[in-house]
Structures are given as structure tokens and as C-alpha cells.
N, C-alpha and C. Protein backbone atom coordinates (compact mmCIF):
# COMPACT_ATOMS: atom_id res chain seq x y z
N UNK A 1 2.92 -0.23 35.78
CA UNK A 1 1.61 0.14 35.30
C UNK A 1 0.59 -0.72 36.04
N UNK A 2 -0.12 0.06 36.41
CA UNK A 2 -1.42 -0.42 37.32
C UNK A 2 -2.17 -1.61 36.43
N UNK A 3 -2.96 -2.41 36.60
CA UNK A 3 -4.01 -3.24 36.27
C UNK A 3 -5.07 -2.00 35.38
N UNK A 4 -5.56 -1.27 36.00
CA UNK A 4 -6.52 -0.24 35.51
C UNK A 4 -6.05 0.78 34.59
N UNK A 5 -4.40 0.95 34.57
CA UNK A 5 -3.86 1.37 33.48
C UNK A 5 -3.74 0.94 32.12
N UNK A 6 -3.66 -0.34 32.50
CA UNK A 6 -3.22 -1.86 31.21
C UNK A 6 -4.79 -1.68 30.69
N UNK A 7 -5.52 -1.66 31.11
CA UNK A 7 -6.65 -1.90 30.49
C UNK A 7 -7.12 -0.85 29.86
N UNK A 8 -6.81 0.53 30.28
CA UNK A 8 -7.40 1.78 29.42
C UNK A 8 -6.23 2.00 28.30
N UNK A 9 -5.03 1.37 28.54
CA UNK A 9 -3.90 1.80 27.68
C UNK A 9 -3.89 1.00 26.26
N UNK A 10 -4.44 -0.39 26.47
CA UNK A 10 -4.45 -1.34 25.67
C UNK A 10 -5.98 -1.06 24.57
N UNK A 11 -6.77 -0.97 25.11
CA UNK A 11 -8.00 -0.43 23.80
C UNK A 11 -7.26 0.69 23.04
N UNK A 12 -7.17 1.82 23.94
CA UNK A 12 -6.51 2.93 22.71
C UNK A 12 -5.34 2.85 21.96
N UNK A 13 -4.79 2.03 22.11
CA UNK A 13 -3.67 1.21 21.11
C UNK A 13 -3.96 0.25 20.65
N UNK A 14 -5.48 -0.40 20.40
CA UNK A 14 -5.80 -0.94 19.29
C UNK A 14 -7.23 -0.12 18.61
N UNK A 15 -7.77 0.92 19.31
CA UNK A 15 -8.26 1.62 18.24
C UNK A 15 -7.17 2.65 17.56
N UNK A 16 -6.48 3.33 17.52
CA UNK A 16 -4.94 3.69 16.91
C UNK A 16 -5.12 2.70 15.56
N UNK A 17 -4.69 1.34 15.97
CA UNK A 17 -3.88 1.06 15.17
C UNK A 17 -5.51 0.55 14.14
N UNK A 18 -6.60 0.56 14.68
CA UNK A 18 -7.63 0.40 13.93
C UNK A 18 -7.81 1.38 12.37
N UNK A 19 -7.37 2.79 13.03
CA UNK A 19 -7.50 4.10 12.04
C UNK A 19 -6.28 3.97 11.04
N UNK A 20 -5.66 3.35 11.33
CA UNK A 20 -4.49 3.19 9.76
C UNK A 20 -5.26 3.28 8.69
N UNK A 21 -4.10 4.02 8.34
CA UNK A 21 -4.72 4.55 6.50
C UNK A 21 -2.97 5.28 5.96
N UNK A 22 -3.34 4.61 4.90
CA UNK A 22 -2.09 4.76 3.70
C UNK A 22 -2.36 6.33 3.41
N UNK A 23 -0.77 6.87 3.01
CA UNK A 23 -0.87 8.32 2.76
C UNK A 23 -0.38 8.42 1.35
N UNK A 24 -0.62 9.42 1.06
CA UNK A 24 -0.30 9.90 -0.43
C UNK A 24 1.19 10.27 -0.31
N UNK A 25 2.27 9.95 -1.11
CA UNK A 25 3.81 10.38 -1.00
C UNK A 25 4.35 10.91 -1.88
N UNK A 26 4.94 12.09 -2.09
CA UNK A 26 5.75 12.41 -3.25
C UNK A 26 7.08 11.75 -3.66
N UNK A 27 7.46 12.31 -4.43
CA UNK A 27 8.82 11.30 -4.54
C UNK A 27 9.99 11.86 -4.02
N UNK A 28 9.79 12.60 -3.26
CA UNK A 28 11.01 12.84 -1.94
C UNK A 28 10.94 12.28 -0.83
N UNK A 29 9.53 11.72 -0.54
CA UNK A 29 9.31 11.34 1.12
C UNK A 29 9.35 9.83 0.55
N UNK A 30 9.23 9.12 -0.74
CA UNK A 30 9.31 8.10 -1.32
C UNK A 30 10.68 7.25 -0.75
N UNK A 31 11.33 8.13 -1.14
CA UNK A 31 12.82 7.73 -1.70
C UNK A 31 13.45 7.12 0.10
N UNK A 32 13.97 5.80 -0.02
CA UNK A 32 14.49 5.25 1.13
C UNK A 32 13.61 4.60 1.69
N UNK A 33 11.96 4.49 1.31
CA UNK A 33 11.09 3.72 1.94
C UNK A 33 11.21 2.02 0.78
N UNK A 34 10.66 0.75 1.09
CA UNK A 34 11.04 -0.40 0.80
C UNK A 34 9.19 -0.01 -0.46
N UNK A 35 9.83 -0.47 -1.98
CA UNK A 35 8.55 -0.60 -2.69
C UNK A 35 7.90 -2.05 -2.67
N UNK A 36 6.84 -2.09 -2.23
CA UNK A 36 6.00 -3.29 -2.21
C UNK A 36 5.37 -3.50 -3.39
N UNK A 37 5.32 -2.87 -4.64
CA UNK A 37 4.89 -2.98 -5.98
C UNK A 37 4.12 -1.80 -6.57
N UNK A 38 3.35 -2.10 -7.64
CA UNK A 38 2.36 -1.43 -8.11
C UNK A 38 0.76 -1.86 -7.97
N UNK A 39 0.29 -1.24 -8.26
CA UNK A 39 -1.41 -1.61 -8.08
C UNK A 39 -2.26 -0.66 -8.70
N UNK A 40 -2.51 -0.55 -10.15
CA UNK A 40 -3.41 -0.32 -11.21
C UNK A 40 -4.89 -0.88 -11.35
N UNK A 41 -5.72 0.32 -11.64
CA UNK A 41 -6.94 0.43 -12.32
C UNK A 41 -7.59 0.97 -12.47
N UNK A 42 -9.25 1.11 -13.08
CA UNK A 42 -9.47 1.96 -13.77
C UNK A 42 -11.07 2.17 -13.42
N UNK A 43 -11.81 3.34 -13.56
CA UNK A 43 -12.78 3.70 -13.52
C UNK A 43 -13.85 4.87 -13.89
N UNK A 44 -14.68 4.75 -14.14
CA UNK A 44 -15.55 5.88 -15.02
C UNK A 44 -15.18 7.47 -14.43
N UNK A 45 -15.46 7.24 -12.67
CA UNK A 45 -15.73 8.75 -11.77
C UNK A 45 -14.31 9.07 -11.78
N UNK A 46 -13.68 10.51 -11.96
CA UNK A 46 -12.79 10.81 -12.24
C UNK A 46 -12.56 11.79 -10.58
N UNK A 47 -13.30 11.71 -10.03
CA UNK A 47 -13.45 12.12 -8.44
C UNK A 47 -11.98 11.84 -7.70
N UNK A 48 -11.12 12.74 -7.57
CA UNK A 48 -9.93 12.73 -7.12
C UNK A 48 -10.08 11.67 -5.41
N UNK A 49 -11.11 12.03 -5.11
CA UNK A 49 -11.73 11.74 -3.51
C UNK A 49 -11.56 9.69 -3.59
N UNK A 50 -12.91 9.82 -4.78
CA UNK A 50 -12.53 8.16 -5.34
C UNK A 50 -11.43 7.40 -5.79
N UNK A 51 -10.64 7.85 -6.00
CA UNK A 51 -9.45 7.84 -6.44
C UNK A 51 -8.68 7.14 -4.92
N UNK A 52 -8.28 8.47 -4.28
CA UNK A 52 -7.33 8.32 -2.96
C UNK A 52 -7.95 7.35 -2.10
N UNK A 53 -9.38 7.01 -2.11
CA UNK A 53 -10.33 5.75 -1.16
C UNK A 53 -9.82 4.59 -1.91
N UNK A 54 -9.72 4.07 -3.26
CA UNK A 54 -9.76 3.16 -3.76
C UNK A 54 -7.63 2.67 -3.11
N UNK A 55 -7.17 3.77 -3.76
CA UNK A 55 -5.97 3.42 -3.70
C UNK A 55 -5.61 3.35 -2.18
N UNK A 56 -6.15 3.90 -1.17
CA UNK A 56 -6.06 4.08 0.56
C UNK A 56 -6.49 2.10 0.84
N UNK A 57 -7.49 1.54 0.57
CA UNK A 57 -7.67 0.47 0.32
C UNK A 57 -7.11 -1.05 -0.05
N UNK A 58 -6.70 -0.47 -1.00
CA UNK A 58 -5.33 -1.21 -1.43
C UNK A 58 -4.02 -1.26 -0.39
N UNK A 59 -3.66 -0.79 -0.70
CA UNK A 59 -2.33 -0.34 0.24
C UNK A 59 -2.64 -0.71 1.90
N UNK A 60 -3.76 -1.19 2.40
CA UNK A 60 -3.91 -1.28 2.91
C UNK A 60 -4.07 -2.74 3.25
N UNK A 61 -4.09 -3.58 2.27
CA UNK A 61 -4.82 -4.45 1.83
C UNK A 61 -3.43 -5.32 1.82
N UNK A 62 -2.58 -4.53 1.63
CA UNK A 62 -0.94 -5.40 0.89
C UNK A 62 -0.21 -4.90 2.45
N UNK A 63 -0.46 -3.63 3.61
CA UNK A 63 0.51 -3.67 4.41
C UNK A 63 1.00 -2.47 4.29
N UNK A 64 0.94 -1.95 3.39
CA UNK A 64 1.52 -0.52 2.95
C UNK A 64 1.30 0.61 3.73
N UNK A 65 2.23 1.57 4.18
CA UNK A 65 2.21 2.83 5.04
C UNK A 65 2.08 3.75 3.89
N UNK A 66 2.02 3.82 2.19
CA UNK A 66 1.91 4.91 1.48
C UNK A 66 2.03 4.30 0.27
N UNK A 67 1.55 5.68 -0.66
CA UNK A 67 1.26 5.28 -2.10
C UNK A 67 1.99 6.46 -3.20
N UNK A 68 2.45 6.20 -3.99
CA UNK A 68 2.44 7.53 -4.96
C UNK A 68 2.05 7.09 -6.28
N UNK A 69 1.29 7.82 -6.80
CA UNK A 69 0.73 7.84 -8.29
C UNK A 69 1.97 8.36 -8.99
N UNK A 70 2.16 7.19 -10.36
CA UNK A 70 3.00 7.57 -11.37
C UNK A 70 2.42 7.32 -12.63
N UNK A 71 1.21 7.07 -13.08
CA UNK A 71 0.94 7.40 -14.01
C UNK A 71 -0.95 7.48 -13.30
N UNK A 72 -1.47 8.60 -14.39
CA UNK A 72 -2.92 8.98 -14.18
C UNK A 72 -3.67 9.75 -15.35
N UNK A 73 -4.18 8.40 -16.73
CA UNK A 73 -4.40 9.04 -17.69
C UNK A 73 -6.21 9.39 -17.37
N UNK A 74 -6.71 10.53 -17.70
CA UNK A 74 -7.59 10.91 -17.51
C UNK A 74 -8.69 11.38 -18.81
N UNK A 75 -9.81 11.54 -18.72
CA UNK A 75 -10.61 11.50 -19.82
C UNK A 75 -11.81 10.91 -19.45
N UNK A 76 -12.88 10.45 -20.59
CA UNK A 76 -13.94 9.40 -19.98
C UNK A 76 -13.99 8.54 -19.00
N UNK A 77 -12.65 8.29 -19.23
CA UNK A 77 -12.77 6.66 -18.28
C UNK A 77 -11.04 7.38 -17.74
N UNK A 78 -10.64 7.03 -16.39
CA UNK A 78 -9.62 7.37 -16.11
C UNK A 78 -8.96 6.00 -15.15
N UNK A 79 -7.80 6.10 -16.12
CA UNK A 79 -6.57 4.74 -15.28
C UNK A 79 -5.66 4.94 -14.23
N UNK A 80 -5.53 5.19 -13.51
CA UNK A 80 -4.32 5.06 -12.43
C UNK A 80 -3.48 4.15 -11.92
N UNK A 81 -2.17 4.00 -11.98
CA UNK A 81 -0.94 3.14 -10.87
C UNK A 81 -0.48 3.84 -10.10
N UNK A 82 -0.35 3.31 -8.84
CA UNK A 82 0.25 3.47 -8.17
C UNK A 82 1.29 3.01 -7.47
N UNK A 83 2.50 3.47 -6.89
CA UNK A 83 3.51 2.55 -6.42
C UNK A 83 3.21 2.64 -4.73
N UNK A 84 3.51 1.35 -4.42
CA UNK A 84 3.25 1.44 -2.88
C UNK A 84 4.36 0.78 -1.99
N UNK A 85 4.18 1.44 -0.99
CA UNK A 85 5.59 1.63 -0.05
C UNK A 85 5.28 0.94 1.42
N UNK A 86 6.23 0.53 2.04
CA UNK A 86 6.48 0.19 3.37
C UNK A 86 7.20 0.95 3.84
């Protein structure tokens, strides 16, 4: 690899790895990945959108390649956990 290669090759493999973001997982694509824990809480906006940002965040925060919600009580105020994965 050229000098002028190394240098265009190396930014776009750290903007790449800049765009990481945790994915949402069911519990089939779950199963065989390493659980890094849970991570619960709670908030007024029941905005599914707010939801997947808050928990994308997290998981992000701990290392995590993904998340799955196992419990999500909803109403006024709505709680969520999530389990998060490597």
C-alpha cells in the first residue's frame, strides 16, 4: 500500500468506526452473543424514537454492539430495561 493509500484508507476507518451505534436484537440474534448486563430507566415521553436514542447511548457507553428490551411498562410515565450484549 502506497503512502497516499495509508492516508485515504486510515480516515475512513476511523470515521466507520466513528458511526457505531448499538442495534436493537431479538432474542434469536441474542442468543450466543456475551451479556454485558442490564441498564434501566425511566421517562415521561413514551416516543419509541426516545427510547432507542437513550438506550443506543448507553450501550454505547458500556462497549456494547446491541440491546434487547425485556421489560417496557408503559402509561404516564414509561420504564424500560434493557439487556445489553457484546
Amino acid at each position: 500500500m502506497t503512502r497516499l493509500q495509508t492516508m485515504l484508507f486510515v480516515p475512513g476507518m476511523l470515521i466507520a468506526g466513528a458511526a457505531f451505534a448499538a442495534a436493537p436484537l431479538d432474542n434469536q440474534q441474542a442468543q450466543g452473543l456475551q451479556s454485558l448486563g442490564t441498564v434501566s430507566f425511566g421517562q415521561v415521553s413514551s416516543d419509541p424514537t426516545s427510547v432507542h436514542q437513550r438506550l443506543e447511548e448507553e450501550a454505547k457507553e458500556r462497549g456494547a454492539t446491541g440491546w434487547r428490551i425485556i421489560e417496557n411498562r408503559t402509561g404516564d410515565y414509561q420504564h424500560v430495561t434493557a439487556e445489553l450484549y457484546k
